[in-house]
C-alpha atoms as a PDB file:
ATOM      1  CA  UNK A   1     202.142  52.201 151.386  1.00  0.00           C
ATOM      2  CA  UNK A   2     202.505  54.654 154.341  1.00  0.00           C
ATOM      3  CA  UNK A   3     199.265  55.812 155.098  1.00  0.00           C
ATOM      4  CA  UNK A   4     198.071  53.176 157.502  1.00  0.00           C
ATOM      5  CA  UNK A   5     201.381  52.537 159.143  1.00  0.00           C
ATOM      6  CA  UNK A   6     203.061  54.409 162.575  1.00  0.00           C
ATOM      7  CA  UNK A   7     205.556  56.667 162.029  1.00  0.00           C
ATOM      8  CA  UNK A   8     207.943  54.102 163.650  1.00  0.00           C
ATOM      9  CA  UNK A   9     207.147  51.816 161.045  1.00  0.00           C
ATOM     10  CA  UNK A  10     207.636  54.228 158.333  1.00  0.00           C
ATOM     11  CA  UNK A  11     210.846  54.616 159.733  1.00  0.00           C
ATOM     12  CA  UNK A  12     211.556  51.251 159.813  1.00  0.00           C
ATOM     13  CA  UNK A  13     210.469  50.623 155.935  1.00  0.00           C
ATOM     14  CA  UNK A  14     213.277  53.679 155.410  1.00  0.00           C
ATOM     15  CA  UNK A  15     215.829  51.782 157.383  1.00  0.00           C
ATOM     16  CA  UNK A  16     215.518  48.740 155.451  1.00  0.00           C
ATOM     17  CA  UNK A  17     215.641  50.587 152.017  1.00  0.00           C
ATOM     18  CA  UNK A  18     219.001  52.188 153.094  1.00  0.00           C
ATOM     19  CA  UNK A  19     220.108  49.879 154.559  1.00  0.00           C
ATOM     20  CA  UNK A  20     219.742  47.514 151.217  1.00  0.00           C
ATOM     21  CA  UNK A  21     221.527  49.728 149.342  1.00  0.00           C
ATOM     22  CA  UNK A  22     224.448  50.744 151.350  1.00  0.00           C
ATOM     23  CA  UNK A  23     224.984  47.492 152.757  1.00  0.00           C
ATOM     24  CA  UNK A  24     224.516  45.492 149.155  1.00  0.00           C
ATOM     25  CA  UNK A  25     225.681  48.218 146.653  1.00  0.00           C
ATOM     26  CA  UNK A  26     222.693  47.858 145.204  1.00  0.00           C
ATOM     27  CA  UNK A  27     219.670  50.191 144.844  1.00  0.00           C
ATOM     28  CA  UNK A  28     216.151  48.850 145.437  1.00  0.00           C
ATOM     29  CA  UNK A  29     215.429  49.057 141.726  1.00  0.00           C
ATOM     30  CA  UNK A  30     218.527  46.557 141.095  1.00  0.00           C
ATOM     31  CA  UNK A  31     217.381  44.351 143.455  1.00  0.00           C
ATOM     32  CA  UNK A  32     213.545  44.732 141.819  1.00  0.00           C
ATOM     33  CA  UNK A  33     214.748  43.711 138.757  1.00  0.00           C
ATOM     34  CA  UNK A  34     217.007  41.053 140.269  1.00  0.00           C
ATOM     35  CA  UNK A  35     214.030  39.420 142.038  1.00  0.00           C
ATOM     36  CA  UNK A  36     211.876  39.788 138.736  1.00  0.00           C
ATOM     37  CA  UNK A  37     214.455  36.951 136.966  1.00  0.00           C
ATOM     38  CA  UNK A  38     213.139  34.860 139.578  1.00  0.00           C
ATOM     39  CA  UNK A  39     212.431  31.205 138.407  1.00  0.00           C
ATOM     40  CA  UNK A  40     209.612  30.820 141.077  1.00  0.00           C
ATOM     41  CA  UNK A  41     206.326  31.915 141.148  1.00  0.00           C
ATOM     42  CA  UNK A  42     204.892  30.928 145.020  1.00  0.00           C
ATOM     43  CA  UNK A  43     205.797  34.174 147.306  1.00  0.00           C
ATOM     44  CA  UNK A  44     207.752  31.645 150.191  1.00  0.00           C
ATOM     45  CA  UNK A  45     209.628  29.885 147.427  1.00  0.00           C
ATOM     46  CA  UNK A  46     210.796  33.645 145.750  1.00  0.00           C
ATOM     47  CA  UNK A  47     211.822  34.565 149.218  1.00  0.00           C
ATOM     48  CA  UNK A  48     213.994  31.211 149.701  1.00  0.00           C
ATOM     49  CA  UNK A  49     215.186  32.414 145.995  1.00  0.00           C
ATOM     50  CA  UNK A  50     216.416  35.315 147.237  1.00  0.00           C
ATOM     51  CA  UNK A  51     218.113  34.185 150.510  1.00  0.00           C
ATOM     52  CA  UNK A  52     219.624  31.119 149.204  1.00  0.00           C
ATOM     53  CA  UNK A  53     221.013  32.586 145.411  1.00  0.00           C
ATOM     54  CA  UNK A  54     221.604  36.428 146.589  1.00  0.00           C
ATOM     55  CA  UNK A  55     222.159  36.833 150.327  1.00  0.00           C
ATOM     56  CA  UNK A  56     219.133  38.735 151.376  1.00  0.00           C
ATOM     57  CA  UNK A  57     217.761  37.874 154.643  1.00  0.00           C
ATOM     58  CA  UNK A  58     214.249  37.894 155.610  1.00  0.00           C
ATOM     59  CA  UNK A  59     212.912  41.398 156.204  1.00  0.00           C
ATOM     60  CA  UNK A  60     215.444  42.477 152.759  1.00  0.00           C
ATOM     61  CA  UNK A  61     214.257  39.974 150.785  1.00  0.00           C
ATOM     62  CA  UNK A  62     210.398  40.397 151.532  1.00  0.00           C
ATOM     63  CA  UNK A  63     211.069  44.004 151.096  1.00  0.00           C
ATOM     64  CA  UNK A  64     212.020  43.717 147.757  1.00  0.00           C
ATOM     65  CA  UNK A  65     210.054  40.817 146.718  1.00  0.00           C
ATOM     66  CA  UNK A  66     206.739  43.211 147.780  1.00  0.00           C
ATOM     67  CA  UNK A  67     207.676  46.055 145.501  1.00  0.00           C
ATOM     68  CA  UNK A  68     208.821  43.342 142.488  1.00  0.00           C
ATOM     69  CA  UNK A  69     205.335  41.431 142.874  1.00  0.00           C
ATOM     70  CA  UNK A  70     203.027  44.066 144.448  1.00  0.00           C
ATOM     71  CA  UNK A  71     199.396  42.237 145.002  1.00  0.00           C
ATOM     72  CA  UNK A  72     196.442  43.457 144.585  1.00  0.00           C
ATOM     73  CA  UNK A  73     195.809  43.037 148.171  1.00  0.00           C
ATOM     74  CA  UNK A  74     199.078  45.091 150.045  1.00  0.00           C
ATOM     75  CA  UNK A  75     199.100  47.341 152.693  1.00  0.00           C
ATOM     76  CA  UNK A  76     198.070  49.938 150.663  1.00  0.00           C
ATOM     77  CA  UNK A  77     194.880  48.564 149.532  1.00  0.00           C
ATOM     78  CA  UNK A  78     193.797  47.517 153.561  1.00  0.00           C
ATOM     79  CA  UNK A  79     190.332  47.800 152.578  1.00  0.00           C
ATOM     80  CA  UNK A  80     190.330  45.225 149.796  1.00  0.00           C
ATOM     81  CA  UNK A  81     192.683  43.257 152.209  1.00  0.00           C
ATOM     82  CA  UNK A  82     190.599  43.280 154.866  1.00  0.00           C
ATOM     83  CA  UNK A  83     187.687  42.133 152.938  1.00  0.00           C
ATOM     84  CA  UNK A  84     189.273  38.986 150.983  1.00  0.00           C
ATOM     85  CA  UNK A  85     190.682  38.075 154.428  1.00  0.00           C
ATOM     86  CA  UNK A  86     187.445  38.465 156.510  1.00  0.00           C
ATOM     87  CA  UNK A  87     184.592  36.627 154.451  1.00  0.00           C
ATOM     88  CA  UNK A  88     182.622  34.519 157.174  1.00  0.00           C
ATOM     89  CA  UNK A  89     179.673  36.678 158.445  1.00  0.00           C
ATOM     90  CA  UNK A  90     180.627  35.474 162.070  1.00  0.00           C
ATOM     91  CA  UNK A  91     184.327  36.008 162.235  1.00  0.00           C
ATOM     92  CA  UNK A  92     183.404  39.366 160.627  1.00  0.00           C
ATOM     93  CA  UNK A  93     181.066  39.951 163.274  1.00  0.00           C
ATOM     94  CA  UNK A  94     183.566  39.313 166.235  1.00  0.00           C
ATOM     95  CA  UNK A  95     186.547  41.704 164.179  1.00  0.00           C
ATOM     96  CA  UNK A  96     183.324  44.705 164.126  1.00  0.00           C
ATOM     97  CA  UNK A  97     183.266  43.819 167.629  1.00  0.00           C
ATOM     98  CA  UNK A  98     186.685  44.544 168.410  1.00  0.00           C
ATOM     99  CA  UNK A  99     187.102  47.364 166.391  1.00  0.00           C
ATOM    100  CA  UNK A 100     183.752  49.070 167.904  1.00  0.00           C
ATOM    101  CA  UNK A 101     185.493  48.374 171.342  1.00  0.00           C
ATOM    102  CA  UNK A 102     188.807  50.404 170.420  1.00  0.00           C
ATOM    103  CA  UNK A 103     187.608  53.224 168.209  1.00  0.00           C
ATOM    104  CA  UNK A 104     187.964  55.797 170.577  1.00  0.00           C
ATOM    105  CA  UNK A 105     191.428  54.929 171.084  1.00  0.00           C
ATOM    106  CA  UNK A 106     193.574  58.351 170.933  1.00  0.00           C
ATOM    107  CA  UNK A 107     196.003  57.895 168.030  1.00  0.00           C
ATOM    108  CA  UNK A 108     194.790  54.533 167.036  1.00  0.00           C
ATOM    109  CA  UNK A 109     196.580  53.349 163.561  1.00  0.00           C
ATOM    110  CA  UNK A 110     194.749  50.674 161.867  1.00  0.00           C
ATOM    111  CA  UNK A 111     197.108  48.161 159.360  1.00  0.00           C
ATOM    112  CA  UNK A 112     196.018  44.901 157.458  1.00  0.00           C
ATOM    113  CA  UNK A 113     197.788  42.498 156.398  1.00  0.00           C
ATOM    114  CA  UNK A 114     197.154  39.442 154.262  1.00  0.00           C
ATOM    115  CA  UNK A 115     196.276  37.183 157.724  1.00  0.00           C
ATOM    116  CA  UNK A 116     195.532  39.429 160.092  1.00  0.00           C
ATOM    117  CA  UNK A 117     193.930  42.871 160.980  1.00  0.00           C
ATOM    118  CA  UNK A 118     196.128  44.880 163.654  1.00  0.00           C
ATOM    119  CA  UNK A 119     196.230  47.938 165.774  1.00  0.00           C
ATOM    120  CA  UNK A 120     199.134  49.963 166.640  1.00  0.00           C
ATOM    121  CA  UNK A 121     199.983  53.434 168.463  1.00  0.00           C
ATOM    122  CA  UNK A 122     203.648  53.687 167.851  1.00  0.00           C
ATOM    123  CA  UNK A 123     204.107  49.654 168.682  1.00  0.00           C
ATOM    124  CA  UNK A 124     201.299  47.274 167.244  1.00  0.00           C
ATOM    125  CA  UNK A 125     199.213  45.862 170.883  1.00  0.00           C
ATOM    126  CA  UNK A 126     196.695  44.405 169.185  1.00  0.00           C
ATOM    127  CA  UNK A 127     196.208  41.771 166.696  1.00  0.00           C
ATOM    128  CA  UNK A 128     193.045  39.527 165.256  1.00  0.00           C
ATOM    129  CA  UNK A 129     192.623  36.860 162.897  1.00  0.00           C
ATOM    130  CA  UNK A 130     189.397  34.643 161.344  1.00  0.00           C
ATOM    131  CA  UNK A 131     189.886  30.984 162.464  1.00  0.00           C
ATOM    132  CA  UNK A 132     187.846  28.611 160.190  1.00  0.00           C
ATOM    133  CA  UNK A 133     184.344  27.925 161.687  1.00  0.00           C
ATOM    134  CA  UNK A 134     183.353  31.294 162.477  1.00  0.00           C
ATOM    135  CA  UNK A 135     185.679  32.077 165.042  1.00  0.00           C
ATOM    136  CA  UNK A 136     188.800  34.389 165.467  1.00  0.00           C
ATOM    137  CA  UNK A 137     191.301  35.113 167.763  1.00  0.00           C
ATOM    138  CA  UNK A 138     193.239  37.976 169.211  1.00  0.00           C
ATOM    139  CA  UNK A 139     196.278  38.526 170.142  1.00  0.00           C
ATOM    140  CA  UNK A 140     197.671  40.902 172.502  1.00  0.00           C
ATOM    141  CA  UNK A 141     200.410  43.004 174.044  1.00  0.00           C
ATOM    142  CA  UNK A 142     199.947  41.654 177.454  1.00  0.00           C
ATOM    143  CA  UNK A 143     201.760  38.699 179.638  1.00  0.00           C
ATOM    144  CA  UNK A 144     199.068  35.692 179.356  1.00  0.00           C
ATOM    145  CA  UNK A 145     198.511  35.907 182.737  1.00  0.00           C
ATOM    146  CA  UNK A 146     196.985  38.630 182.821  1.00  0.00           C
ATOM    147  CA  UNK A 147     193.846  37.541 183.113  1.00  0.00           C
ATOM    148  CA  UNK A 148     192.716  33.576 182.581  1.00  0.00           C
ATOM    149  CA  UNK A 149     191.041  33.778 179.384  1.00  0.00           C
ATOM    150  CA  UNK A 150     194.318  34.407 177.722  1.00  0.00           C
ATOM    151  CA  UNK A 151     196.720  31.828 176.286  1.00  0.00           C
ATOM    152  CA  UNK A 152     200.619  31.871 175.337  1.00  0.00           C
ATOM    153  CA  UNK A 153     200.456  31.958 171.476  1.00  0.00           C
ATOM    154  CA  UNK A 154     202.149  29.168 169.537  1.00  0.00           C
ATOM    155  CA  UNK A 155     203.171  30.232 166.028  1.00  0.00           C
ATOM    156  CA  UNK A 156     201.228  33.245 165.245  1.00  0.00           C
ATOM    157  CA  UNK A 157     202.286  35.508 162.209  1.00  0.00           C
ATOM    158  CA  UNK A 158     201.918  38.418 164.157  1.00  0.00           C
ATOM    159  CA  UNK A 159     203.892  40.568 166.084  1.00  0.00           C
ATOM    160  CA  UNK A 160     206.653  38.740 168.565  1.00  0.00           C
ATOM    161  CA  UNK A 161     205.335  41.837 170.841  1.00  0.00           C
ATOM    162  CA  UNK A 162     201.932  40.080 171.276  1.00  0.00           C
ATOM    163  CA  UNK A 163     202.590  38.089 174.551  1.00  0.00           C
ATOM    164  CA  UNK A 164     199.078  36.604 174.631  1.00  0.00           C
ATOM    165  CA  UNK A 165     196.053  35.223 172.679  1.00  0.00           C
ATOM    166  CA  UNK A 166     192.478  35.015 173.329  1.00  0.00           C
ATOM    167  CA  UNK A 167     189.375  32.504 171.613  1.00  0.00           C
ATOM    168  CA  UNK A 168     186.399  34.465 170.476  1.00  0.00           C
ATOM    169  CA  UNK A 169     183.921  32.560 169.711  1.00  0.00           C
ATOM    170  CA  UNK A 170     180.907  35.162 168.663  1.00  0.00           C
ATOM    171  CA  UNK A 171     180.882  39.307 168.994  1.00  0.00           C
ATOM    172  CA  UNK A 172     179.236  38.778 173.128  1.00  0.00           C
ATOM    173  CA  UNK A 173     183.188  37.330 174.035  1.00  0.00           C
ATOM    174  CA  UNK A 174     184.525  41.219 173.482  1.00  0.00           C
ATOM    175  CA  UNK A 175     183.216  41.869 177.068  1.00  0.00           C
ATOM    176  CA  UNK A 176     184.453  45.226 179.179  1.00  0.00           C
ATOM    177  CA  UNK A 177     187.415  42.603 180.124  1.00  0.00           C
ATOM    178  CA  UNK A 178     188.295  42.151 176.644  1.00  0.00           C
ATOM    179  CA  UNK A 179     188.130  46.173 176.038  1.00  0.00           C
ATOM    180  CA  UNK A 180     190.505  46.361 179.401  1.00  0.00           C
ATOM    181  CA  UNK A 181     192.944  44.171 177.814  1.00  0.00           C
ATOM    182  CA  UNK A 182     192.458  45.939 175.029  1.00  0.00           C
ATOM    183  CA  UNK A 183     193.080  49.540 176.442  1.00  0.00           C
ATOM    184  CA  UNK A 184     196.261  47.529 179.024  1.00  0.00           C
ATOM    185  CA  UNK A 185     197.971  46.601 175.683  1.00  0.00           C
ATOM    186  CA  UNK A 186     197.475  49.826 173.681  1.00  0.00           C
ATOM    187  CA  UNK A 187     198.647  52.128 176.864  1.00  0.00           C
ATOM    188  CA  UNK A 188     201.903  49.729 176.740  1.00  0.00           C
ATOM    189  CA  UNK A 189     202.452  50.611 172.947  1.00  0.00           C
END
């Protein structure tokens, strides 16, 4: 599960698997088998499971709940991830895009997740997402106004550290603006 996460979030993966134990008296292994008895089968109805029956809060309970029920698309399979998650030619285009425009980023660390692809140093800057339609957009680790193309995001899944959000529409809106913005947020991280 580590190899495409910052050593800050390694550490923070550590944390929460201490934490569980010494805080719960439980081991992670209890609380796998605990969250295997689970009478739901929908990931945000197992979490609720676990909050509202055991205690676990959010970042515990997912945690556990990812170990219990790994998927066949998890951090440790980002390639499969990133493929299931970015199947329109044109939203894939625009994600090629950005990536081509931060590859020579020193100490770039590439994660996926089930939404979104995102970029990290030691703090994720960078954040992008397929919107139906051909489409995606990016967030970033920037104050929106920084420039006027960017937007204050609503509720995003991403990281509360991504201030802003931009609309690309095809792979020409990842200008040398876009790769400032880019190379702004990943300096800050």
């Amino acid at each position: 599960m580590t190899e495409h996460l910052t050593e800050r979030q390694r550490k923070w993966f550590a944390s929460v698997r201490e934490g569980l134990a010494r805080d719960t008296g439980k081991s992670l292994g209890d609380w796998v088998a605990i969250a295997r008895t689970c009478p739901e089968t929908k990931p945000r109805a197992q979490l609720g499971w676990l909050k509202e029956h055991h205690g676990l809060g959010q970042n515990r309970a997912s945690y556990v709940l990812s170990v219990a029920f790994p998927s066949e698309r998890a951090w440790d399979n980002p390639d499969e991830t990133r493929a299931a998650l970015w199947t329109d030619p044109a939203s894939l285009a625009i994600l090629q895009a950005v990536e081509a425009a931060i590859a020579d980023f020193d100490g770039l660390v590439v994660g996926q997740r089930k939404t979104y692809s995102a970029w990290s140093r030691e703090f994720q800057f960078a954040a992008a997402k397929p919107v139906k339609g051909g489409t995606a957009v990016l967030g970033l680790a920037v104050p929106p106004d920084t420039s006027p193309r960017l937007l204050e995001p609503k509720t995003e899944s991403w990281s509360e550290r991504l201030k802003a959000k931009l609309p690309l529409r095809s792979p020409a809106d990842v200008d040398g603006e876009v790769r400032a913005l880019l190379k702004a947020a990943f300096e800050r991280s």
